[in-house]
N, C-alpha and C. Protein backbone atom coordinates (compact mmCIF):
# COMPACT_ATOMS: atom_id res chain seq x y z
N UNK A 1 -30.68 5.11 -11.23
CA UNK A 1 -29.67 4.22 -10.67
C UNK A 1 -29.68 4.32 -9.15
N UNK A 2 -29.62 3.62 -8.12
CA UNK A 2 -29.66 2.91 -6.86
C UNK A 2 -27.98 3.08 -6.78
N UNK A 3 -27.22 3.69 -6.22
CA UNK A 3 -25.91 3.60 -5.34
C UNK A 3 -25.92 2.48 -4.48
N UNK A 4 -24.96 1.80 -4.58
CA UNK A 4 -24.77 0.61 -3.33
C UNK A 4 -24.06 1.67 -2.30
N UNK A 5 -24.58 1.21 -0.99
CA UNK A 5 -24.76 1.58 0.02
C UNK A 5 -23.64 1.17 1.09
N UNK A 6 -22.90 0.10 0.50
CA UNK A 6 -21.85 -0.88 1.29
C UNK A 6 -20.98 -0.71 0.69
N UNK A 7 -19.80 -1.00 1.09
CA UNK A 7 -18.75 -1.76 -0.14
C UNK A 7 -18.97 -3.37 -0.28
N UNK A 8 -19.68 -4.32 0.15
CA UNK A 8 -19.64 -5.34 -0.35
C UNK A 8 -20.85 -5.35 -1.12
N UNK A 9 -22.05 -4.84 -1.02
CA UNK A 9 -22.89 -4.26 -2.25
C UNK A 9 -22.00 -3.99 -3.34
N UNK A 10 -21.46 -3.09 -2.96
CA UNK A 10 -20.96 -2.46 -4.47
C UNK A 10 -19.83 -3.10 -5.49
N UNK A 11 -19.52 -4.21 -4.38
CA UNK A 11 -18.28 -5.18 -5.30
C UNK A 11 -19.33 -6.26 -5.80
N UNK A 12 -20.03 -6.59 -4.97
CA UNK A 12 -20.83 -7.97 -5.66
C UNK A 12 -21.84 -7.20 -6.98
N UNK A 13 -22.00 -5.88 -6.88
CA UNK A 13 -23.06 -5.85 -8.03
C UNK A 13 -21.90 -5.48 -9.16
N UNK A 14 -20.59 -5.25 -9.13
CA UNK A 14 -19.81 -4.61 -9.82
C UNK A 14 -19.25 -6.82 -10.83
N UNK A 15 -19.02 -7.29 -9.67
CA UNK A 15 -19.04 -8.39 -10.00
C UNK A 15 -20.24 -8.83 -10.71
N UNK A 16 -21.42 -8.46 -10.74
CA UNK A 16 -22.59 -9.64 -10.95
C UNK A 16 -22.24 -8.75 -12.65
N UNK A 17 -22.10 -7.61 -12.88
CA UNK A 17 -22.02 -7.26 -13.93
C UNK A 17 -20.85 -6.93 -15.13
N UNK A 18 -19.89 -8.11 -13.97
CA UNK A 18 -18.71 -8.11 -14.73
C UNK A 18 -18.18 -6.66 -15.28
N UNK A 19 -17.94 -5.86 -14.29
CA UNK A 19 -17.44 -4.29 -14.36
C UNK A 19 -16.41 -3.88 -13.44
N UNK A 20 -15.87 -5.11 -12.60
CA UNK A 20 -14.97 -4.76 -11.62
C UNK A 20 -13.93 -4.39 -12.03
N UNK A 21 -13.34 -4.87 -13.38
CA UNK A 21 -11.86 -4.50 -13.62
C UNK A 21 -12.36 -3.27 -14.71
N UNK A 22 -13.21 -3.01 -14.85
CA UNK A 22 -13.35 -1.47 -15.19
C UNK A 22 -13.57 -0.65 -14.32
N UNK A 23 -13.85 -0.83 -13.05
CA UNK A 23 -14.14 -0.27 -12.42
C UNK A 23 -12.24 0.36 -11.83
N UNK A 24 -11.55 -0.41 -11.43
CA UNK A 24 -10.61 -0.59 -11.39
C UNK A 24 -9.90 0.29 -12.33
N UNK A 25 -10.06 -0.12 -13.71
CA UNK A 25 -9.31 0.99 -14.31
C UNK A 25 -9.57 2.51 -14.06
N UNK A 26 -10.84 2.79 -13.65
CA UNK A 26 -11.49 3.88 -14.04
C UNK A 26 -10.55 4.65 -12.79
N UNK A 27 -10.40 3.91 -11.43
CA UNK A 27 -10.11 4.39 -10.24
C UNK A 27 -8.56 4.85 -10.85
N UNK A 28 -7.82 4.22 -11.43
CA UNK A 28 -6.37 4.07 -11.53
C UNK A 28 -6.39 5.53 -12.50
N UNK A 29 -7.35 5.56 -13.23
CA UNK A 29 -6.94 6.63 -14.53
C UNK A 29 -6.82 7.94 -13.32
N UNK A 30 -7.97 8.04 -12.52
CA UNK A 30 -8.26 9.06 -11.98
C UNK A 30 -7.20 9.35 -11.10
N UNK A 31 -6.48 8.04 -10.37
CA UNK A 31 -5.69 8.63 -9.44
C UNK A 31 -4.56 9.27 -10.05
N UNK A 32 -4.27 8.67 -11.31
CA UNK A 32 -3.31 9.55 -12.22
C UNK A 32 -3.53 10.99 -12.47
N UNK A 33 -4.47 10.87 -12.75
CA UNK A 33 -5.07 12.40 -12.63
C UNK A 33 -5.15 13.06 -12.18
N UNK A 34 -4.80 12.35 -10.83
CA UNK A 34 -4.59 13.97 -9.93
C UNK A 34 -3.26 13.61 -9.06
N UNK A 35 -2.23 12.68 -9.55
CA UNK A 35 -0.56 13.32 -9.47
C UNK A 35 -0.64 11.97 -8.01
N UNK A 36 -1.32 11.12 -7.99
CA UNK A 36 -1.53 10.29 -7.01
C UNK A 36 -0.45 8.90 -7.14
N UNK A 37 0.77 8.96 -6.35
CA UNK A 37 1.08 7.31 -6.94
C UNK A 37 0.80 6.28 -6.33
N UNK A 38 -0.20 5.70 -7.00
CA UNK A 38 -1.05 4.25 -6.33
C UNK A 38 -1.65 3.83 -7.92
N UNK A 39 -1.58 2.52 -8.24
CA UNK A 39 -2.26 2.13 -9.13
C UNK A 39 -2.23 0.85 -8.72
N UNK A 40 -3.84 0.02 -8.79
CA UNK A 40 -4.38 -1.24 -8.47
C UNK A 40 -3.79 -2.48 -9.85
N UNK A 41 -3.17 -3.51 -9.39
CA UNK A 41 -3.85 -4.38 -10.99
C UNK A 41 -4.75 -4.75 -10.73
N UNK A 42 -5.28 -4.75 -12.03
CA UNK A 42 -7.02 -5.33 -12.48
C UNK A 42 -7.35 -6.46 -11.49
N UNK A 43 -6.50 -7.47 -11.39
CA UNK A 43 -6.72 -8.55 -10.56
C UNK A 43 -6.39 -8.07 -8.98
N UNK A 44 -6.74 -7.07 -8.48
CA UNK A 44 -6.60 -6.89 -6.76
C UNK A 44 -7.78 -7.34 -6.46
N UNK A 45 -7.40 -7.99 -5.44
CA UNK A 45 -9.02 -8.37 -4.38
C UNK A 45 -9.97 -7.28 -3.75
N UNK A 46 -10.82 -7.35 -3.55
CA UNK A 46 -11.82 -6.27 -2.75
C UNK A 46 -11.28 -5.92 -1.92
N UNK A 47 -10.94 -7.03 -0.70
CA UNK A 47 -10.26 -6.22 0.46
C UNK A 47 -9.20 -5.55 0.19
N UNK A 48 -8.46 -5.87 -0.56
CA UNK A 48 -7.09 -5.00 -0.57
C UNK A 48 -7.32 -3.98 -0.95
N UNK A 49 -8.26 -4.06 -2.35
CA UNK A 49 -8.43 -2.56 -2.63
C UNK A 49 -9.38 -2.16 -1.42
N UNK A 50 -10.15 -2.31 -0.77
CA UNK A 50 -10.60 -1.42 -0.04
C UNK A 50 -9.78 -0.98 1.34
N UNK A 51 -8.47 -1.50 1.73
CA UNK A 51 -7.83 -1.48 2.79
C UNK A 51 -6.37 -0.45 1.86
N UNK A 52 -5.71 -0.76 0.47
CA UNK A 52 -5.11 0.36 0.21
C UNK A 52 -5.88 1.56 0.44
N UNK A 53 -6.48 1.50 -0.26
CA UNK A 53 -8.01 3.17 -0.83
C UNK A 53 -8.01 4.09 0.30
N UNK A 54 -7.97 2.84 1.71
CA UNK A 54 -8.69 3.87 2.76
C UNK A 54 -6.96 4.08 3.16
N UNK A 55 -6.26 3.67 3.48
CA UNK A 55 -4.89 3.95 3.74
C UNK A 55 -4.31 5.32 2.65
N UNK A 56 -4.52 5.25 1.90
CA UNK A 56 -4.29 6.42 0.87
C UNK A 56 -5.17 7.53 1.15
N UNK A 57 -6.28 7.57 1.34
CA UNK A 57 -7.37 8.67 1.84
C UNK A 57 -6.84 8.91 2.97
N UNK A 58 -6.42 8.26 4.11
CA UNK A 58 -5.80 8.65 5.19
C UNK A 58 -4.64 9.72 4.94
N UNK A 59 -3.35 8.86 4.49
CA UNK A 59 -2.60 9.56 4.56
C UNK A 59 -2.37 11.15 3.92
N UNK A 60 -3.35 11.12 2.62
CA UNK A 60 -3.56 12.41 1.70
C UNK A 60 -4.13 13.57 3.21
N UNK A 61 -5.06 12.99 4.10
CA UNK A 61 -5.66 13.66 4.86
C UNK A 61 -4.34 14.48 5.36
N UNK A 62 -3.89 13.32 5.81
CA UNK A 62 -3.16 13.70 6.95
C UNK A 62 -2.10 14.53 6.41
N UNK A 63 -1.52 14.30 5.21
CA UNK A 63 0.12 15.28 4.75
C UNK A 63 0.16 15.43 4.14
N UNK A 64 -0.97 15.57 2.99
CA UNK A 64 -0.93 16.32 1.91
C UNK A 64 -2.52 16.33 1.81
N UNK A 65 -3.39 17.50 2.60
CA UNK A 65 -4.48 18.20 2.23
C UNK A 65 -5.17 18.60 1.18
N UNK A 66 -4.33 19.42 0.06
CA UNK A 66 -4.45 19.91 -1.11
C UNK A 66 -4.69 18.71 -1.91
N UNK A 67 -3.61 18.04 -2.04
CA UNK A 67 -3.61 16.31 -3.04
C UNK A 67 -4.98 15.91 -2.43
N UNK A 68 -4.86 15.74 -1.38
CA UNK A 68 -6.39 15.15 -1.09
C UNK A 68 -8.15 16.12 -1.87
N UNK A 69 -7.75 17.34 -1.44
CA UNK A 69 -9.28 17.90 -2.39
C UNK A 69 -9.15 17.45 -3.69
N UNK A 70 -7.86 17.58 -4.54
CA UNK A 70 -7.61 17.54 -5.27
C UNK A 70 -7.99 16.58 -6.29
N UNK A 71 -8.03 15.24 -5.24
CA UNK A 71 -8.58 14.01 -5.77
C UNK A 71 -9.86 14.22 -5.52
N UNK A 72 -10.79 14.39 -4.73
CA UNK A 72 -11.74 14.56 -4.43
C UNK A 72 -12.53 15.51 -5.52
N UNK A 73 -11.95 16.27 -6.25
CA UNK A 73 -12.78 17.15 -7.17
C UNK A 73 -12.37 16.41 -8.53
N UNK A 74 -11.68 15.67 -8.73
CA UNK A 74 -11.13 15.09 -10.26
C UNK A 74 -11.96 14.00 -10.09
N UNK A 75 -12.72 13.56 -9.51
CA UNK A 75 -12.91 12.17 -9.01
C UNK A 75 -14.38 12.41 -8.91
N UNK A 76 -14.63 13.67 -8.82
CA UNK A 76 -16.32 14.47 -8.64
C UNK A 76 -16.58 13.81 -7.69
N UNK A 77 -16.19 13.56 -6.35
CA UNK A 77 -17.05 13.33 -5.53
C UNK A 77 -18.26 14.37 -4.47
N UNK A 78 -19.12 14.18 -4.17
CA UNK A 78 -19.94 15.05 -4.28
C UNK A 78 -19.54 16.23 -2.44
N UNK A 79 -19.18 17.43 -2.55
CA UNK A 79 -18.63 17.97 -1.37
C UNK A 79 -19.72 18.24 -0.43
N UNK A 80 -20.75 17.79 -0.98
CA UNK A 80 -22.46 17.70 0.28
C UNK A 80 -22.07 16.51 1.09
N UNK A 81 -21.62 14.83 0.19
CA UNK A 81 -21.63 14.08 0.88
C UNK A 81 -20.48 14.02 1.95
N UNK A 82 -19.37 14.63 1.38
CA UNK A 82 -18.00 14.40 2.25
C UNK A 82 -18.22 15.86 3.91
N UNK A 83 -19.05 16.88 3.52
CA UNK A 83 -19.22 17.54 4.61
C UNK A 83 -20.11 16.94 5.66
N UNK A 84 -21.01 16.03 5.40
CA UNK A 84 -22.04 15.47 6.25
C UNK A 84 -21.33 14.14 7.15
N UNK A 85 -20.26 14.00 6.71
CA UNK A 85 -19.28 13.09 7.51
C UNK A 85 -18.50 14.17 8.60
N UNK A 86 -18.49 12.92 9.86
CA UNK A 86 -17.66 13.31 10.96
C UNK A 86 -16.65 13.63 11.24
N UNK A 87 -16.10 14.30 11.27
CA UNK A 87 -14.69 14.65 11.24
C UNK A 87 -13.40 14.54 12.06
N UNK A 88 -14.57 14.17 13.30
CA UNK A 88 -13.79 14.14 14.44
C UNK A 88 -13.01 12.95 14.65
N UNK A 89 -13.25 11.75 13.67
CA UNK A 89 -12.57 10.70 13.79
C UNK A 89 -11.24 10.47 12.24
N UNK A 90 -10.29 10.70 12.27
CA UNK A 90 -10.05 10.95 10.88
C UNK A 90 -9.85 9.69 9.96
N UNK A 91 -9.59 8.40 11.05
CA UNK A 91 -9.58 7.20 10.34
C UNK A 91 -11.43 7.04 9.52
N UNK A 92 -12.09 7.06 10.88
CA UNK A 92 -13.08 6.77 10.03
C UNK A 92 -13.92 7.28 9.37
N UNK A 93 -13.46 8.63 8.81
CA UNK A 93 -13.63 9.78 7.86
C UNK A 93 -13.16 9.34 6.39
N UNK A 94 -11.79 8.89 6.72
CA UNK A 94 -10.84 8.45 5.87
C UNK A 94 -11.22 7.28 4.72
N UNK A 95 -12.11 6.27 5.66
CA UNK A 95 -13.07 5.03 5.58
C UNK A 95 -14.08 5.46 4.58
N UNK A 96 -14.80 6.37 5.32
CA UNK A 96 -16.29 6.56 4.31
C UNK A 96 -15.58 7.33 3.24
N UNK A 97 -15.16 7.93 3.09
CA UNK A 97 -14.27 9.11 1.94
C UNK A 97 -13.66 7.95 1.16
N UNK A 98 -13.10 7.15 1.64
CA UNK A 98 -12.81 5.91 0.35
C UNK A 98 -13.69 5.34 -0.49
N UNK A 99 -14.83 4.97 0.43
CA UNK A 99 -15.71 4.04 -0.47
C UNK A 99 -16.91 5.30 -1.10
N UNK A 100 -16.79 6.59 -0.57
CA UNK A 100 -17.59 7.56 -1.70
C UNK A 100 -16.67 7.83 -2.71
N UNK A 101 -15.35 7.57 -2.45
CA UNK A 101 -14.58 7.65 -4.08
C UNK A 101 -15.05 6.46 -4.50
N UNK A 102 -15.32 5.26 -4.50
CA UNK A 102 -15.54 3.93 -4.88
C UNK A 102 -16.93 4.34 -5.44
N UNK A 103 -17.72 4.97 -4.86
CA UNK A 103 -19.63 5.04 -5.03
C UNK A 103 -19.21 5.82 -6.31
N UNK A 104 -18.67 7.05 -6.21
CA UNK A 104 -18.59 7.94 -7.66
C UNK A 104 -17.86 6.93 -8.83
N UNK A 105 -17.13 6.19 -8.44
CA UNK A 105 -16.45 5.07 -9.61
C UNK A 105 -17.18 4.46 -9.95
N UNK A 106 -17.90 4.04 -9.06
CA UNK A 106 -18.72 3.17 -9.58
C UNK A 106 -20.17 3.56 -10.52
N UNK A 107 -20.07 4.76 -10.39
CA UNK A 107 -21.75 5.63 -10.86
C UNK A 107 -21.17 5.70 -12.36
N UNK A 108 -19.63 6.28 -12.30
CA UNK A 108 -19.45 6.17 -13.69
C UNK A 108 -19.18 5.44 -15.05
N UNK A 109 -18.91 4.47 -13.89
CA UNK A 109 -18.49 2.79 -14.93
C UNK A 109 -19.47 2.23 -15.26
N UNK A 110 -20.93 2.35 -14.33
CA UNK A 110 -22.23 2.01 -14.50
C UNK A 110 -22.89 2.83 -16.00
N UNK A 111 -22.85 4.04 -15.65
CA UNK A 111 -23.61 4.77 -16.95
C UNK A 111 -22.35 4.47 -18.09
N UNK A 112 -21.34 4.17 -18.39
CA UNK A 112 -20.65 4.38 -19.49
C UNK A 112 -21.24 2.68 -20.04
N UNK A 113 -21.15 1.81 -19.15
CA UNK A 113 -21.72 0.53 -19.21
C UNK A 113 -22.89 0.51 -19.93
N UNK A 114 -24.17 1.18 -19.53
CA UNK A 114 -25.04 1.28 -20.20
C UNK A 114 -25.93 2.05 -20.89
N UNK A 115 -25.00 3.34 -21.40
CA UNK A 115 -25.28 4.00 -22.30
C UNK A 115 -24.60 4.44 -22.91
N UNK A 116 -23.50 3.34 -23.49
CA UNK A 116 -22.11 3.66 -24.89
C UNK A 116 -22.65 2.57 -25.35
């Protein structure tokens, strides 16, 4: 499997394969999962979800640290990719850390897609 590299990659192929509102769920189960209150409806637009996501990654950064790994390990995102990011900017830390929660959502909605 090929990771989309963008977020508009990764919505149009999520779209071409009619997996967006699973994709969607998958994000919502997880944020439950780790004590997060934010849940998308199925019908949110790309941008929004990608402009909540990163607003929520922000703020976890910023005032609640712990909640933030927290999601970050329930969510398996990978802690090679999130250390190789800059830190020094926290918005746009905040940014890429959204859409690698989005890349891991998406890796998993992909394989359950095509091998259940």
């Amino acid at each position: 499997m090929q990771l989309p590299t963008t977020f508009s990659h990764l919505i149009a192929e999520a779209n071409q394969l009619n997996l967006y509102q699973k994709l969607i769920s998958q994000l919502n189960k997880d944020l439950a999962l780790a004590n997060i209150d934010l849940e998308f409806d199925l019908e949110v637009l790309p941008s929004s979800l990608k402009f909540m996501l990163h607003e929520m990654v922000y703020k976890l950064i910023q005032e609640k640290f712990m909640d933030y790994l927290n999601l970050l390990y329930i969510i398996d995102v990978s802690e090679a990719k999130v250390r190789e990011l800059d830190g020094s900017d926290t918005v746009t830390m905040a940014e890429h850390v959204a859409f690698l929660v989005l890349q891991r959502e998406w890796q998993k909605v992909w394989f359950k897609s095509m091998y259940s």
